[in-house]
PDB file of N, CA and C in Angstrom:
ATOM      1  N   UNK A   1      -4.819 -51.293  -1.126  1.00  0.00           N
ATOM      2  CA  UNK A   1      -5.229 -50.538   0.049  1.00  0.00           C
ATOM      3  C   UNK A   1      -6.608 -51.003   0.504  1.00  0.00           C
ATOM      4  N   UNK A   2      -7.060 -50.613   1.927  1.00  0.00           N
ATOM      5  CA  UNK A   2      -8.136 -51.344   2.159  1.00  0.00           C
ATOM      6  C   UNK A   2      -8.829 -49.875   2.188  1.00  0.00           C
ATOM      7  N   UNK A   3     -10.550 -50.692   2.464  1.00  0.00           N
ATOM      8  CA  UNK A   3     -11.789 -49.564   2.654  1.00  0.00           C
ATOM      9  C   UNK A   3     -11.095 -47.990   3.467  1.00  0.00           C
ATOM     10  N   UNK A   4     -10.399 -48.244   4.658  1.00  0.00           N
ATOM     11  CA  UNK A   4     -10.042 -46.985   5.356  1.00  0.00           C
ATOM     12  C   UNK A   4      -9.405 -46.377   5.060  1.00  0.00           C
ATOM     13  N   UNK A   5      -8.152 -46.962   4.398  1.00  0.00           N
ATOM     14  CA  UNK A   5      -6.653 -46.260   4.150  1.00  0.00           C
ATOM     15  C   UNK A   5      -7.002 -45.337   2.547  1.00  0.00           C
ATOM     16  N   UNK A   6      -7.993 -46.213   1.874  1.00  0.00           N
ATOM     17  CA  UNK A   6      -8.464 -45.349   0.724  1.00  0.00           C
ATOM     18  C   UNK A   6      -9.281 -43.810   0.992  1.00  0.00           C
ATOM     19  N   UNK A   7      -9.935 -44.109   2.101  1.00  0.00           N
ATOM     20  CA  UNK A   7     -11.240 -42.918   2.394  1.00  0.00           C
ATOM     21  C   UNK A   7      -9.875 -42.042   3.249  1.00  0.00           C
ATOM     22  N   UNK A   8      -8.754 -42.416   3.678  1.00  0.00           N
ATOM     23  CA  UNK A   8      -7.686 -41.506   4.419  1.00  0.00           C
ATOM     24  C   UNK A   8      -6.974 -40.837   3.456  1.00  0.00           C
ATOM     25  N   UNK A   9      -6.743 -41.397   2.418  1.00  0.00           N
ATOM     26  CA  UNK A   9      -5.849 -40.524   1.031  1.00  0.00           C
ATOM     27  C   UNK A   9      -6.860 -39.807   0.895  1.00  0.00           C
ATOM     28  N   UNK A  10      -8.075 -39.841   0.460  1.00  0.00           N
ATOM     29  CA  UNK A  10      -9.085 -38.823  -0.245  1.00  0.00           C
ATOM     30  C   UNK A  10      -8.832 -37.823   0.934  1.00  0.00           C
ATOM     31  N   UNK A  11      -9.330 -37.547   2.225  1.00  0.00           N
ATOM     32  CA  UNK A  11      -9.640 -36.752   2.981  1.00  0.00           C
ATOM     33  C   UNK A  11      -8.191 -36.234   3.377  1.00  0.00           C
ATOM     34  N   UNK A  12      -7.387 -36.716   2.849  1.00  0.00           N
ATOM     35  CA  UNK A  12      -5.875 -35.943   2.968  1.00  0.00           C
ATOM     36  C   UNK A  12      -5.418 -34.887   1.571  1.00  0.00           C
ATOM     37  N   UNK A  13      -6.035 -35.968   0.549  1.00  0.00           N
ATOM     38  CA  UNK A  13      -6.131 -35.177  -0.734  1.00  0.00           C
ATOM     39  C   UNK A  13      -6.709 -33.656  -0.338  1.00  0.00           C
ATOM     40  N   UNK A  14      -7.823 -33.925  -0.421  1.00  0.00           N
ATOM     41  CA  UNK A  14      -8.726 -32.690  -0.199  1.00  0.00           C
ATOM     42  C   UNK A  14      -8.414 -32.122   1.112  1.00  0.00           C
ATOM     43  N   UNK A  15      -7.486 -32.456   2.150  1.00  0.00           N
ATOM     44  CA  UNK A  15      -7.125 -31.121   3.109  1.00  0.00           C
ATOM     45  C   UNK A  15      -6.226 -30.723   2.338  1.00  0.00           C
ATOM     46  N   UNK A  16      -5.064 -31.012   2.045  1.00  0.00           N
ATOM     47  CA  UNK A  16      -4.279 -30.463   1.268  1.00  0.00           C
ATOM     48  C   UNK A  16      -3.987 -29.043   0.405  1.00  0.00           C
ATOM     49  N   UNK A  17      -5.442 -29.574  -0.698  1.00  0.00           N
ATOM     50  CA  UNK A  17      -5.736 -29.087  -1.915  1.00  0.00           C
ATOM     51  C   UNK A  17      -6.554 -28.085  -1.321  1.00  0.00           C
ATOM     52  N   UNK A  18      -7.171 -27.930  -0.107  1.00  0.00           N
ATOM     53  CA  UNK A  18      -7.657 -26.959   0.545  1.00  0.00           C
ATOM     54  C   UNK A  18      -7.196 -26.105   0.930  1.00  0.00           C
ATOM     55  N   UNK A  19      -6.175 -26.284   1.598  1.00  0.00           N
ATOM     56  CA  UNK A  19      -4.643 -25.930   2.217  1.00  0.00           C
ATOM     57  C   UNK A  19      -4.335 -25.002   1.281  1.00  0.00           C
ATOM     58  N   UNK A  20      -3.564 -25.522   0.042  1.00  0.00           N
ATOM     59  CA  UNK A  20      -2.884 -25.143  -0.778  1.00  0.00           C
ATOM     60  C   UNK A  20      -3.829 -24.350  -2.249  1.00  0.00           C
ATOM     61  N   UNK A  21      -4.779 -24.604  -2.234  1.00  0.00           N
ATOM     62  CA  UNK A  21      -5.118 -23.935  -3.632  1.00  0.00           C
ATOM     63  C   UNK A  21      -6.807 -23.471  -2.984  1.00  0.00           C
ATOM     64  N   UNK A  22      -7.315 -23.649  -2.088  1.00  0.00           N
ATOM     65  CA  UNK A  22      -8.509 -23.458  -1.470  1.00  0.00           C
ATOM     66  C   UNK A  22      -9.435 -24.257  -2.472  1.00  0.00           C
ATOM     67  N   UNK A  23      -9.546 -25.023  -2.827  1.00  0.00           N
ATOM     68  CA  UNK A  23     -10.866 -26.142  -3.697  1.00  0.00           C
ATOM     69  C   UNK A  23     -10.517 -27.804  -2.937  1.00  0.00           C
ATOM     70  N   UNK A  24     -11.528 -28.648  -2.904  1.00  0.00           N
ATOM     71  CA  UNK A  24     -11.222 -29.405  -2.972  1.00  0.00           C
ATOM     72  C   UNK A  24     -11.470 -30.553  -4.108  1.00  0.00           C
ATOM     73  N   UNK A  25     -11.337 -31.989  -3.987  1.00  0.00           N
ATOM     74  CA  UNK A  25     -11.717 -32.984  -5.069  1.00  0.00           C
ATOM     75  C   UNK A  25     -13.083 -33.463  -4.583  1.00  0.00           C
ATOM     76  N   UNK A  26     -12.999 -34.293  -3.486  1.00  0.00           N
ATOM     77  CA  UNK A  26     -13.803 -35.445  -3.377  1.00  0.00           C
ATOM     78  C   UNK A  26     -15.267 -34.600  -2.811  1.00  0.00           C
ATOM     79  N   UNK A  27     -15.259 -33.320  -2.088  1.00  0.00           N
ATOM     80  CA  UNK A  27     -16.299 -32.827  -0.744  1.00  0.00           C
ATOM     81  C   UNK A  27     -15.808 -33.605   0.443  1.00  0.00           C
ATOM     82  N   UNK A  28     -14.530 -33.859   0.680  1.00  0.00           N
ATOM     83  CA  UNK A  28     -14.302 -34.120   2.083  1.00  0.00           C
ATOM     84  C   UNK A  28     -14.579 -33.290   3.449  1.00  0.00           C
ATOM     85  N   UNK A  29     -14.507 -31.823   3.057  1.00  0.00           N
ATOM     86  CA  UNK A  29     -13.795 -30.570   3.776  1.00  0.00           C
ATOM     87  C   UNK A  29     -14.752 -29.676   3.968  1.00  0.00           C
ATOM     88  N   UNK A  30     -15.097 -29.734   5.197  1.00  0.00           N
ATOM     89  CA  UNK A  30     -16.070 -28.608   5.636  1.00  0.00           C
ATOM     90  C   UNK A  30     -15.587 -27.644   6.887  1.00  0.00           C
ATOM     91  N   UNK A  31     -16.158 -26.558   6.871  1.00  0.00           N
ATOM     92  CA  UNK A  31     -15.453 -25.781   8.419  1.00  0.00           C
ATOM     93  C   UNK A  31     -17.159 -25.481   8.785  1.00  0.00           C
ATOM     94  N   UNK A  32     -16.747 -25.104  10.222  1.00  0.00           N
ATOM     95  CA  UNK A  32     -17.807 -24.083  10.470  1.00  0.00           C
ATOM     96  C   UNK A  32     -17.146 -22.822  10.636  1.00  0.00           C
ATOM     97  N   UNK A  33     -18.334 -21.591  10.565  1.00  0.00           N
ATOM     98  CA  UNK A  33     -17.935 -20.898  10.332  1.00  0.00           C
ATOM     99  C   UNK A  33     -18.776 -19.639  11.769  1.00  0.00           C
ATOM    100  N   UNK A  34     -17.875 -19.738  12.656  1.00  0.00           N
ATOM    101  CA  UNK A  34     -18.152 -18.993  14.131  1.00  0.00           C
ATOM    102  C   UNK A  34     -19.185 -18.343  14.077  1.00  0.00           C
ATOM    103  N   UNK A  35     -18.608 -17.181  13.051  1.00  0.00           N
ATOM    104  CA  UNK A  35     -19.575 -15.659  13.318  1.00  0.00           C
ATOM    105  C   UNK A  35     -20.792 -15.527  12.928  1.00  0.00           C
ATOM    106  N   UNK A  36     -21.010 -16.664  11.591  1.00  0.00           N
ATOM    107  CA  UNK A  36     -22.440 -17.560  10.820  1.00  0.00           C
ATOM    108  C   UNK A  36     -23.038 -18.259  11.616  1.00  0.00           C
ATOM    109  N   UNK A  37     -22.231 -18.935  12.420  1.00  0.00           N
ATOM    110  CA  UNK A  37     -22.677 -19.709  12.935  1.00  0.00           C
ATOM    111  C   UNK A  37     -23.468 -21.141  11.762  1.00  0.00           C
ATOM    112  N   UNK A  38     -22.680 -21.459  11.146  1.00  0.00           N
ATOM    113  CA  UNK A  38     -23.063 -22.220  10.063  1.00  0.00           C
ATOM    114  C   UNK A  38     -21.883 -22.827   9.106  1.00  0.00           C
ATOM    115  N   UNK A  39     -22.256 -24.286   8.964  1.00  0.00           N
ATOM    116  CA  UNK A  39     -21.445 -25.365   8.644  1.00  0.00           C
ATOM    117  C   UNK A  39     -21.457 -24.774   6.813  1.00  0.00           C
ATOM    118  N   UNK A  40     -20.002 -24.871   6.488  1.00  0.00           N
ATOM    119  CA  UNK A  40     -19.415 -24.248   4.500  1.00  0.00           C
ATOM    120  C   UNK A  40     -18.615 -25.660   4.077  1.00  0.00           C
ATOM    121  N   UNK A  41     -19.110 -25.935   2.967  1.00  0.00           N
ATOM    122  CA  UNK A  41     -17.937 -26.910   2.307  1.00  0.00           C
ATOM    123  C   UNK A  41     -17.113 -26.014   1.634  1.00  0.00           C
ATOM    124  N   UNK A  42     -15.875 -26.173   2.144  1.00  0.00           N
ATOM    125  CA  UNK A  42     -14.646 -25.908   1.204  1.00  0.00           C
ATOM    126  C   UNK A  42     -15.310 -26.126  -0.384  1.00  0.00           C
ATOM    127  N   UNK A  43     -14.937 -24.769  -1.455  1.00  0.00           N
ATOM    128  CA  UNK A  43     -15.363 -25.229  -3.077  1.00  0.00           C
ATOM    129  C   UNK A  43     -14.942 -26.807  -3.354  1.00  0.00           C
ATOM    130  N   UNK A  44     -15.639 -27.499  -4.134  1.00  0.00           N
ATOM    131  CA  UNK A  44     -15.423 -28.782  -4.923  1.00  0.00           C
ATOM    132  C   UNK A  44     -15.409 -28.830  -6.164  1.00  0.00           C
ATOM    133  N   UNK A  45     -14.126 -29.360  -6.943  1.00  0.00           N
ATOM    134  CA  UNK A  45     -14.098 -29.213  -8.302  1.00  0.00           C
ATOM    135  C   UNK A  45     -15.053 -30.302  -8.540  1.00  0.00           C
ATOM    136  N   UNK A  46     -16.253 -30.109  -9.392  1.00  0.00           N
ATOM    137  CA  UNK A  46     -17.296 -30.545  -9.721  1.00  0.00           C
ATOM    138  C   UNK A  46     -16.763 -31.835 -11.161  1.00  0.00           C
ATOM    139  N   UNK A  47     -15.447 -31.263 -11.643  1.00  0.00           N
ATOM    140  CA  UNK A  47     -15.018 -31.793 -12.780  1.00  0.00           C
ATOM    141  C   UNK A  47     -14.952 -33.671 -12.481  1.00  0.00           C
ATOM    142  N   UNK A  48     -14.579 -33.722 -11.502  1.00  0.00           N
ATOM    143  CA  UNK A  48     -14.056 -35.269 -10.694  1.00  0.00           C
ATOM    144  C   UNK A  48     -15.383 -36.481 -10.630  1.00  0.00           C
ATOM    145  N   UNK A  49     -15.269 -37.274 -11.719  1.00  0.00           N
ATOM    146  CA  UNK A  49     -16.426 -37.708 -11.975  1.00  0.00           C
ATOM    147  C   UNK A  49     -17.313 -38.901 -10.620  1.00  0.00           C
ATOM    148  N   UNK A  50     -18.030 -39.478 -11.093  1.00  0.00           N
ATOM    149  CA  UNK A  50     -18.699 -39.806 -10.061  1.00  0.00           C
ATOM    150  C   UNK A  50     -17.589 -41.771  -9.789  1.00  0.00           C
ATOM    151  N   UNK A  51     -17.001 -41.611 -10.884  1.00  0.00           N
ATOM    152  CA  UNK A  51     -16.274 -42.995 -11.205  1.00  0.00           C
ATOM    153  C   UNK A  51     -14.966 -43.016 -10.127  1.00  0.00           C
ATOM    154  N   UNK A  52     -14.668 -41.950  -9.867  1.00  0.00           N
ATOM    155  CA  UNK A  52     -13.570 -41.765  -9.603  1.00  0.00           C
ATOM    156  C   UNK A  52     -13.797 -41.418  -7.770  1.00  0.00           C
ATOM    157  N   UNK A  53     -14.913 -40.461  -7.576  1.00  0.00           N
ATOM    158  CA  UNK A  53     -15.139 -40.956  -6.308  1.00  0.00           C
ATOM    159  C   UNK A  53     -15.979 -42.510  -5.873  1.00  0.00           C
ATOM    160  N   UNK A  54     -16.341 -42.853  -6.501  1.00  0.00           N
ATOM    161  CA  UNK A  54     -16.888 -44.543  -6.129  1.00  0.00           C
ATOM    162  C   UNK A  54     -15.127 -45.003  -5.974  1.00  0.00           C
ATOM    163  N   UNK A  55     -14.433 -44.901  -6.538  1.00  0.00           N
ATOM    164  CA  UNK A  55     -13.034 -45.661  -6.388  1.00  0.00           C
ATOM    165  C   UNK A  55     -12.361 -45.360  -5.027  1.00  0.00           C
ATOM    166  N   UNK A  56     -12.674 -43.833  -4.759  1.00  0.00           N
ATOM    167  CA  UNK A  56     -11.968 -43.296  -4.099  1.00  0.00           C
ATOM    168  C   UNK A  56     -12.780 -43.296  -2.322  1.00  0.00           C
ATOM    169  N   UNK A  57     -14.049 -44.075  -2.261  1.00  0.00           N
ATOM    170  CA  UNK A  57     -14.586 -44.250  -1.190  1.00  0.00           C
ATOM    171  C   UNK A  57     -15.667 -42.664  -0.497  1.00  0.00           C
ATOM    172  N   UNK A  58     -15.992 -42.015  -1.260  1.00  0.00           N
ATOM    173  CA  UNK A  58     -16.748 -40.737  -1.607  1.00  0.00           C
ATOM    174  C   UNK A  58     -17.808 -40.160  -1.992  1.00  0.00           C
ATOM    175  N   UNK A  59     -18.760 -40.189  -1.572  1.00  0.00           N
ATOM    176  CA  UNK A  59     -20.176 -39.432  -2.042  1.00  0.00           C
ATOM    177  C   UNK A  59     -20.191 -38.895  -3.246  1.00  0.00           C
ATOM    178  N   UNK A  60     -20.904 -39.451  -4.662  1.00  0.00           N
ATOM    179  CA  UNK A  60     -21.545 -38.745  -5.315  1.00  0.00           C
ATOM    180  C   UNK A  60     -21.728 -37.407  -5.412  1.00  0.00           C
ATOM    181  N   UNK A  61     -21.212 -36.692  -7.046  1.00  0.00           N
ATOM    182  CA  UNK A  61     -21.482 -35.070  -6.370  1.00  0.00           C
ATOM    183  C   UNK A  61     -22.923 -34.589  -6.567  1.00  0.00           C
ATOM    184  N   UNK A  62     -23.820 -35.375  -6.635  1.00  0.00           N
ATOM    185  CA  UNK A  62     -25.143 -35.114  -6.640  1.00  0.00           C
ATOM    186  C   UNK A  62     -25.462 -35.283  -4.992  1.00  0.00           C
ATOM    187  N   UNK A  63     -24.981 -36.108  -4.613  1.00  0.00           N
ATOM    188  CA  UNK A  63     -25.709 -35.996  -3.059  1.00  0.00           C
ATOM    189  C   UNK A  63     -24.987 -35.166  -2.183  1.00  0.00           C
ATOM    190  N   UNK A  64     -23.300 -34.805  -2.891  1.00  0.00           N
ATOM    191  CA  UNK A  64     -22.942 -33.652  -1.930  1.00  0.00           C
ATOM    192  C   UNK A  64     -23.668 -32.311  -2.397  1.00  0.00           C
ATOM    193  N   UNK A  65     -23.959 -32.016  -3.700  1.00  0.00           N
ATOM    194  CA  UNK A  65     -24.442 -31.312  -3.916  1.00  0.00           C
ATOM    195  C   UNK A  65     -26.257 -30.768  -2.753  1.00  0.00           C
ATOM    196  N   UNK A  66     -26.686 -31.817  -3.069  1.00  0.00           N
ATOM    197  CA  UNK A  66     -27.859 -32.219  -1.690  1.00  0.00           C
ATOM    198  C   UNK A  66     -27.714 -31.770  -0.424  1.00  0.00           C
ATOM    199  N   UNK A  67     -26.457 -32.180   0.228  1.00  0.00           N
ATOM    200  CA  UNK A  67     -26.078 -31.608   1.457  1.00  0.00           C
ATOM    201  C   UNK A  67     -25.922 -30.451   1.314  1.00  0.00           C
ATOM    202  N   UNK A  68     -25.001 -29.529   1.040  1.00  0.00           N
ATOM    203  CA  UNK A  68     -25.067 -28.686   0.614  1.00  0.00           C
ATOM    204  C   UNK A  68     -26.176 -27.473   0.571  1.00  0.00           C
ATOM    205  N   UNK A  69     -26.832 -27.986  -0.468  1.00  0.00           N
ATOM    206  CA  UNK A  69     -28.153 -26.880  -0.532  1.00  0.00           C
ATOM    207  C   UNK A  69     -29.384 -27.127   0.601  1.00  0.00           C
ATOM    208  N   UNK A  70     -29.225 -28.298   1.287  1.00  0.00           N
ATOM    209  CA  UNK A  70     -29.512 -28.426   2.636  1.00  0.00           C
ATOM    210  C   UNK A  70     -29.496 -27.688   3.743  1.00  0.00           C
ATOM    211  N   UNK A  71     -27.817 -27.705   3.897  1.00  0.00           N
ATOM    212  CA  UNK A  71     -26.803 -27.182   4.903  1.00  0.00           C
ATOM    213  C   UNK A  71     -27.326 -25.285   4.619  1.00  0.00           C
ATOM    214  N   UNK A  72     -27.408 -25.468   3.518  1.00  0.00           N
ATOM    215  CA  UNK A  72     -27.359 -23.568   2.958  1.00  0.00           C
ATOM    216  C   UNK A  72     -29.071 -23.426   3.362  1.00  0.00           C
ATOM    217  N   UNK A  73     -29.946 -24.227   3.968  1.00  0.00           N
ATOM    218  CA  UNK A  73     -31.252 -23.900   4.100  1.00  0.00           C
ATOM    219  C   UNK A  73     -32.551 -24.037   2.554  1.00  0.00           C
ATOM    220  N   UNK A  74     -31.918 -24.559   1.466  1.00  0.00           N
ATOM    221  CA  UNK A  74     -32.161 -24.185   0.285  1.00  0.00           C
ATOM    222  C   UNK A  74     -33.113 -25.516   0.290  1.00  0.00           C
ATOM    223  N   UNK A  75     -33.480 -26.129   0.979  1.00  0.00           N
ATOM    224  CA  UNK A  75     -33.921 -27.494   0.581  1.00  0.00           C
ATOM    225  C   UNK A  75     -35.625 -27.354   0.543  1.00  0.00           C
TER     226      UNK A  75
END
């Protein structure tokens, strides 16, 4: 598979798994959220190592983690 079609399984993975069990893998999946008025990542199973998103074309969960506490004002 090439660079795109890999980063398209992940971000299908994780709608999915969003979909269906509300967590995701990689931090693909964010909503906003109207009435907040403020951007939420869908939960991320934290378990999914950093090896596995480098394979999978995916941010580090240290720097999603970053965004994140960013996004939440926490920075």
């Amino acid at each position: 598979m090439d660079l795109e079609e890999v980063l398209l399984l992940s971000l299908l993975i994780d709608r999915y798994l969003v979909f269906t069990t509300g967590i995701q893998k990689y931090g693909t999946q964010k909503y906003w959220d109207e009435e907040k008025k403020k951007l939420f990542w869908s939960p991320i199973i934290e378990k999914t190592t950093d090896e596995e998103r480098r394979r999978n074309k995916t941010k580090p969960l240290a720097e999603l983690l970053k965004e994140i506490k960013i996004a939440k004002g926490q920075n």
